[in-house]
Protein backbone atom coordinates (compact mmCIF):
# COMPACT_ATOMS: atom_id res chain seq x y z
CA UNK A 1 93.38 85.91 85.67
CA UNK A 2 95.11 85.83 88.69
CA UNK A 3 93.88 86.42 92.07
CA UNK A 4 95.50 88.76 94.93
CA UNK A 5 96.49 88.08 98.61
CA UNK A 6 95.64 91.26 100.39
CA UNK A 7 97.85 91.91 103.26
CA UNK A 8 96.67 95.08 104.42
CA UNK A 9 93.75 96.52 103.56
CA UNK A 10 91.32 98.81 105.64
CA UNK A 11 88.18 100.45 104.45
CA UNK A 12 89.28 103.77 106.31
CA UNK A 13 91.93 104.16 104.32
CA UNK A 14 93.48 104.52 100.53
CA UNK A 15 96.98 102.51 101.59
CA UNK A 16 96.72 98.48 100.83
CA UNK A 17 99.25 96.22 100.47
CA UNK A 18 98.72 92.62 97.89
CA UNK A 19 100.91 89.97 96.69
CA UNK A 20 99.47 87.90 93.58
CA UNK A 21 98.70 84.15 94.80
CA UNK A 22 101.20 81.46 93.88
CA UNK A 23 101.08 77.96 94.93
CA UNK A 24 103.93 77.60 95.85
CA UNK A 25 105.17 77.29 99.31
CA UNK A 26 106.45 80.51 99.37
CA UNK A 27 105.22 83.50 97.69
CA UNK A 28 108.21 85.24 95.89
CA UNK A 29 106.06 87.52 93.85
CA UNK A 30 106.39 91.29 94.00
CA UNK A 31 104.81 93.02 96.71
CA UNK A 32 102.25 95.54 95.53
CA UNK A 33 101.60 98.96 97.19
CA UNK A 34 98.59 100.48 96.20
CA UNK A 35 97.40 104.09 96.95
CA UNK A 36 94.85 106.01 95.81
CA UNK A 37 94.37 110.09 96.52
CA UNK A 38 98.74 109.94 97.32
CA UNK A 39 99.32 113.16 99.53
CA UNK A 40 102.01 114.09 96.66
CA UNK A 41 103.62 111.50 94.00
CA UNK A 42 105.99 112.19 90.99
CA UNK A 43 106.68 109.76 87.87
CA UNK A 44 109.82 110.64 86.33
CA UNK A 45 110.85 108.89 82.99
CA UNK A 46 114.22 109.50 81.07
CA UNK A 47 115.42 107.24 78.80
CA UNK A 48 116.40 103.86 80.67
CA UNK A 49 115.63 105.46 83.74
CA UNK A 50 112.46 105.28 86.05
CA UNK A 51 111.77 106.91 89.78
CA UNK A 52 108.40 106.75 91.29
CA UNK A 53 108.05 108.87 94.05
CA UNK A 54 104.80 108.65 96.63
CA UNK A 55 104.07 110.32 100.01
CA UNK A 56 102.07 107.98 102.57
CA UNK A 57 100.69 109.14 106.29
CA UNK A 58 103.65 107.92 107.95
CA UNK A 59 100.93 106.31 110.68
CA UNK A 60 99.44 104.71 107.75
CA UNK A 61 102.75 103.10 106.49
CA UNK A 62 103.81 102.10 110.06
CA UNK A 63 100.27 99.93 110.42
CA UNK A 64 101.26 98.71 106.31
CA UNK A 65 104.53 97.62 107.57
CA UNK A 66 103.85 96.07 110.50
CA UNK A 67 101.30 94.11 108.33
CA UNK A 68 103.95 92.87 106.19
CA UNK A 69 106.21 91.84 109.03
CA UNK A 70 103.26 89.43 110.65
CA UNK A 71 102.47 87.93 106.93
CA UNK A 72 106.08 87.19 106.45
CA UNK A 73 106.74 86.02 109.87
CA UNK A 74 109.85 88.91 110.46
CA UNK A 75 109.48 88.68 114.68
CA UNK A 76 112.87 87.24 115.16
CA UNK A 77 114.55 89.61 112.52
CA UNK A 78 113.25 92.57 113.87
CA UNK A 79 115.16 91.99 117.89
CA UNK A 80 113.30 89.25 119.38
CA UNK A 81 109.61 88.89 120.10
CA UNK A 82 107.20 91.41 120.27
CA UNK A 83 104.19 92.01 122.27
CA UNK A 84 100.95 91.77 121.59
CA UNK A 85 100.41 95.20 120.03
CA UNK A 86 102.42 94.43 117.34
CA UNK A 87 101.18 90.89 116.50
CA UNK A 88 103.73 88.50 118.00
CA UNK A 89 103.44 85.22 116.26
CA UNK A 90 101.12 83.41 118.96
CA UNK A 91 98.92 86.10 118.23
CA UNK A 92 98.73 86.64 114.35
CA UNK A 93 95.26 87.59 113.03
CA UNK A 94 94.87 84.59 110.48
């Protein structure tokens, strides 16, 4: 059974964000989005063709994001360093 890295999670919301655990030095498995109560979705299946679609509280998605961006350590790739608010590497939660 394998065991998930939570990036984001919150217990005020139904947005999280996981990555299964490798141990590796790197974690190049698939990034996980889960929502629960989606303002709207649609699944659409035809033949070799699939399309999720999912609505998120764009506030919500900007705090997912920016989650991602301190796990993965995207500072420099997103124009330089960032302040504070938006967790510049010498301040990362973990």
């Amino acid at each position: 059974m394998s065991k998930k890295k939570w990036f984001y999670v919150t217990e005020t919301s139904d947005v999280g964000g996981y990555q299964e655990i490798t141990f590796e030095r790197e974690n190049h498995n698939s990034v996980i989005i889960q929502v629960e109560n989606p303002e709207k979705y649609s699944v659409c299946k035809e033949n070799n063709y699939q399309k999720i679609t999912l609505a998120i509280d764009a506030q919500e998605f900007d705090k997912l994001a920016i989650a991602w961006c301190k796990k993965r350590k995207l500072h420099g790739a997103l124009g330089g360093p960032v302040g504070r608010e938006y967790g510049s590497p010498d301040y990362l939660d973990e």
